[in-house]
N, C-alpha and C. Protein backbone atom coordinates (compact mmCIF):
# COMPACT_ATOMS: atom_id res chain seq x y z
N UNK A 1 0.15 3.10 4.62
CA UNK A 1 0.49 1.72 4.71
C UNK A 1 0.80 1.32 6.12
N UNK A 2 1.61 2.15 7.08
CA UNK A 2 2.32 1.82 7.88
C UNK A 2 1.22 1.69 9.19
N UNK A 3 0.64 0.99 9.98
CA UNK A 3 0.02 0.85 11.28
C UNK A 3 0.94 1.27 12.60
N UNK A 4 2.18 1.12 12.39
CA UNK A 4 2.84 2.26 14.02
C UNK A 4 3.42 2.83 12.95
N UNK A 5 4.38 3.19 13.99
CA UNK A 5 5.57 4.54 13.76
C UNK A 5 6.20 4.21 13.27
N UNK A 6 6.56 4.47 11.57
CA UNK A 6 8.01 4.44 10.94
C UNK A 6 9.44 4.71 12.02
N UNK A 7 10.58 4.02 11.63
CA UNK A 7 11.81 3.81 12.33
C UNK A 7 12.79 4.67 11.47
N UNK A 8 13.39 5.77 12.04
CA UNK A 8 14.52 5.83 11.54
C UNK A 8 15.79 5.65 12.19
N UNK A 9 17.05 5.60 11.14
CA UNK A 9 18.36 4.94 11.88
C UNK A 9 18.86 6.33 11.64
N UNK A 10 19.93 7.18 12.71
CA UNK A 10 20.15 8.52 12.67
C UNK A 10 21.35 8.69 13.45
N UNK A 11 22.44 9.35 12.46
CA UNK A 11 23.46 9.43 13.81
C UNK A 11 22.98 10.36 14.88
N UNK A 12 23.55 10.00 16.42
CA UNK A 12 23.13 10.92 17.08
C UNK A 12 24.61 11.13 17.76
N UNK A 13 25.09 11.64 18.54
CA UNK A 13 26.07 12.64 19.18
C UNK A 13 27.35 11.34 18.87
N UNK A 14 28.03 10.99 17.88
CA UNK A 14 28.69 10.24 17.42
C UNK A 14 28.78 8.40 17.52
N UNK A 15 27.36 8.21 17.74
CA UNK A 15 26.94 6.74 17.68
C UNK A 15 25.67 6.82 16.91
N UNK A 16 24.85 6.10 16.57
CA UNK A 16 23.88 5.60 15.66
C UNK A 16 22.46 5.56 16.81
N UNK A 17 21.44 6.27 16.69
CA UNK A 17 20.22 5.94 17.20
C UNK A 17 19.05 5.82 16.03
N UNK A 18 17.69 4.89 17.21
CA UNK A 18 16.55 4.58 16.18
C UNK A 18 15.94 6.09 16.52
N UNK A 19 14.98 6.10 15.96
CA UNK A 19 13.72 7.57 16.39
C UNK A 19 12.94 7.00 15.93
N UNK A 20 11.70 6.95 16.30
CA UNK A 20 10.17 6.54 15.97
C UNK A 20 10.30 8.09 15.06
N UNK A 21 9.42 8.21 14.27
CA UNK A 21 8.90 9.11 13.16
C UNK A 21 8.02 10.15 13.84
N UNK A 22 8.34 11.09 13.91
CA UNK A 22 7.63 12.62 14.82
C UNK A 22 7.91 12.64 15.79
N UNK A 23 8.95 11.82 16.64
CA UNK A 23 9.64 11.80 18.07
C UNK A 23 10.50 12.88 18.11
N UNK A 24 10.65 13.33 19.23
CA UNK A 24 12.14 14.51 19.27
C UNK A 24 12.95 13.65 20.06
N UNK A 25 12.86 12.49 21.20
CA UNK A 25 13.71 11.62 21.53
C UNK A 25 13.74 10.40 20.95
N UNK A 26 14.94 10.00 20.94
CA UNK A 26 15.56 8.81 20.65
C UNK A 26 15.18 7.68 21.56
N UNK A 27 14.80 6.09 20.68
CA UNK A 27 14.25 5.09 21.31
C UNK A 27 15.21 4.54 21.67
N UNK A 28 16.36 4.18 20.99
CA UNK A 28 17.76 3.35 21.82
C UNK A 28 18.98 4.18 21.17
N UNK A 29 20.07 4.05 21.62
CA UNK A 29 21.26 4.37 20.58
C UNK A 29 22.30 2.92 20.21
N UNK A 30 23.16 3.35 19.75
CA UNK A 30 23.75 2.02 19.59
C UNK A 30 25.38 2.65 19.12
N UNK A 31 26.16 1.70 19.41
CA UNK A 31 27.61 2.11 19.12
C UNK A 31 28.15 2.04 17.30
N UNK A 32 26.99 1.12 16.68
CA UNK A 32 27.40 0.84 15.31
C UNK A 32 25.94 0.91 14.86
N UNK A 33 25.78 1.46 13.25
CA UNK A 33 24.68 2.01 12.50
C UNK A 33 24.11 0.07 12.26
N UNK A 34 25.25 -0.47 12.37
CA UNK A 34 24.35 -2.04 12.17
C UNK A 34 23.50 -2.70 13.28
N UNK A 35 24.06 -2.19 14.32
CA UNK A 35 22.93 -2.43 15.87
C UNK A 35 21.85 -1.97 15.95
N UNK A 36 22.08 -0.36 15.60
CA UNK A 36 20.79 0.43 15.08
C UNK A 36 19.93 -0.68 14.21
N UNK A 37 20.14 -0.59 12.86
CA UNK A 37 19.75 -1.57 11.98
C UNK A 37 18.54 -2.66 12.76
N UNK A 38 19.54 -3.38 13.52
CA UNK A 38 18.50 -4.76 13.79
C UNK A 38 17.88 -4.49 14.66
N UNK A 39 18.15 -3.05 15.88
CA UNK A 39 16.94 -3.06 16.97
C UNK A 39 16.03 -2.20 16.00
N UNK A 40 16.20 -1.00 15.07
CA UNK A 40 14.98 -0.82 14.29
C UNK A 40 14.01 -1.38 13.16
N UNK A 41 15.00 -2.65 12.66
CA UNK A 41 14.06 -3.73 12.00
C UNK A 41 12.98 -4.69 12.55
N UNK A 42 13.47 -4.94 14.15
CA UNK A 42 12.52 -5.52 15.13
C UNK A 42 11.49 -4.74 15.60
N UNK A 43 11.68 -3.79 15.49
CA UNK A 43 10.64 -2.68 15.72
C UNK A 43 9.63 -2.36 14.60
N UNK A 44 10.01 -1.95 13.14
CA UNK A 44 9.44 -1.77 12.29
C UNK A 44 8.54 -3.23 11.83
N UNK A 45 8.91 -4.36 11.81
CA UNK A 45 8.46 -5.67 11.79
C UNK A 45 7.30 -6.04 13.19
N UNK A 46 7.27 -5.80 14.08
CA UNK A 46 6.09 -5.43 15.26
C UNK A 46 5.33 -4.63 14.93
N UNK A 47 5.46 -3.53 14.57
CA UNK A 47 4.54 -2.46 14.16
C UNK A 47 4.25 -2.63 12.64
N UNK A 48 4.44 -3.25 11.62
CA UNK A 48 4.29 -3.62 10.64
C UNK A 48 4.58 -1.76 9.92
N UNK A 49 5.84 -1.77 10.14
CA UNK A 49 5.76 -0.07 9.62
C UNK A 49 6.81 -0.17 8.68
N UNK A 50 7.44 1.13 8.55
CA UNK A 50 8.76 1.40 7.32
C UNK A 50 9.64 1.75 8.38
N UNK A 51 11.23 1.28 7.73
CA UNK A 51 12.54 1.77 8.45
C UNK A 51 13.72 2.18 7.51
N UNK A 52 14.03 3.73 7.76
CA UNK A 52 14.95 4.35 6.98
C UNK A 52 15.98 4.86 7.32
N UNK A 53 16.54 4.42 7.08
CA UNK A 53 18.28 3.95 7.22
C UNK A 53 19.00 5.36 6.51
N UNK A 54 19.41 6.48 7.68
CA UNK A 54 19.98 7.37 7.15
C UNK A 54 21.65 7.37 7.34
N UNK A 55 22.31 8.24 5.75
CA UNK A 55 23.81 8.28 6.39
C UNK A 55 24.19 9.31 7.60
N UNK A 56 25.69 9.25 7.41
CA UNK A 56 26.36 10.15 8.41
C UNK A 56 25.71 11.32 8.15
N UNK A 57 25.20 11.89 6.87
CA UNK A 57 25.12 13.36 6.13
C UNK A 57 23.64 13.96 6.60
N UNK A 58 23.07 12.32 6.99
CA UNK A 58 21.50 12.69 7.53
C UNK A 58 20.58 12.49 6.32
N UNK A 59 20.98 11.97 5.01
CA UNK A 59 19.85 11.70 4.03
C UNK A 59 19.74 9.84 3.66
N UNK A 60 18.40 10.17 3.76
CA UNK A 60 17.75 8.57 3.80
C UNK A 60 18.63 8.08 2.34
N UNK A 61 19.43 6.70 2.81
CA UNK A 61 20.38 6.03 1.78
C UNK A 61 19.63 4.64 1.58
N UNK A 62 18.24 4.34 2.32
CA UNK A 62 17.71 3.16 2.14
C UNK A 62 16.32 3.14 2.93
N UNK A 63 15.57 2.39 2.01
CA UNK A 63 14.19 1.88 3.15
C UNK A 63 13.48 1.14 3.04
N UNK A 64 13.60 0.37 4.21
CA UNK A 64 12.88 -1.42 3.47
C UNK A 64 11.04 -0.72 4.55
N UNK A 65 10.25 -1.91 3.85
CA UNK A 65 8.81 -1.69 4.47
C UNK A 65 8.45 -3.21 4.72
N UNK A 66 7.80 -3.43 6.24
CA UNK A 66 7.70 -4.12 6.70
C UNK A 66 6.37 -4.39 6.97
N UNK A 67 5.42 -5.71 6.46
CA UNK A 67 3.86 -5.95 6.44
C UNK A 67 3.23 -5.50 4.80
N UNK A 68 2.06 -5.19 4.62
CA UNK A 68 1.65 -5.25 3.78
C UNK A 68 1.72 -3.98 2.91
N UNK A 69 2.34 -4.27 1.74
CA UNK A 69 3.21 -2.88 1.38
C UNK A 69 2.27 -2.35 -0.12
N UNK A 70 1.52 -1.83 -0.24
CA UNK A 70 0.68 -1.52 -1.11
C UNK A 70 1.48 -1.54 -3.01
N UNK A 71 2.35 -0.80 -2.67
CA UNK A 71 3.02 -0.86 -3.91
C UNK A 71 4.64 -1.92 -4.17
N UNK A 72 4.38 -3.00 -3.81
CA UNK A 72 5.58 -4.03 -3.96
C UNK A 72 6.57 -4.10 -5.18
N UNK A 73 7.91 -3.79 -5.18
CA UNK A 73 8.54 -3.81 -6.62
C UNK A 73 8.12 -4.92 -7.49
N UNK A 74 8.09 -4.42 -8.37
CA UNK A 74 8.06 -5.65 -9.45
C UNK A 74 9.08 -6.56 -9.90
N UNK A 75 8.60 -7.84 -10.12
CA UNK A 75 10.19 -8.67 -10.36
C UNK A 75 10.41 -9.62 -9.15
């Protein structure tokens, strides 16, 4: 589905960073997982990709998809 690089939101050394998807570095960091949030929703929304929003623990707790999403919930 995705045309760029899926976004993930990830703690990194006790603040919140994005990672493009197969990156080993980090694209920005941010002081709060909600800053993360909106610079990786602006990103995933440009690239018409997916962004997954992980907890403190490191497991994906959410993931919205951005552009044309093959399988759309129903309802």
């Amino acid at each position: 589905m995705s045309k760029g690089r899926n976004q993930h939101i990830v703690p990194h050394n006790g603040s919140w960073a994005v990672r493009g998807a197969g990156n080993s570095k980090v694209t920005s960091t941010h002081g709060t997982q909600a800053e993360a949030i909106d610079a990786a929703r602006t990103s995933a929304q440009n690239q018409q990709s997916e962004m997954f929003i992980h907890g403190r623990n490191g497991q994906i707790r959410e993931r919205n998809t951005y552009g044309n999403d093959p399988h759309p919930p129903k309802g």
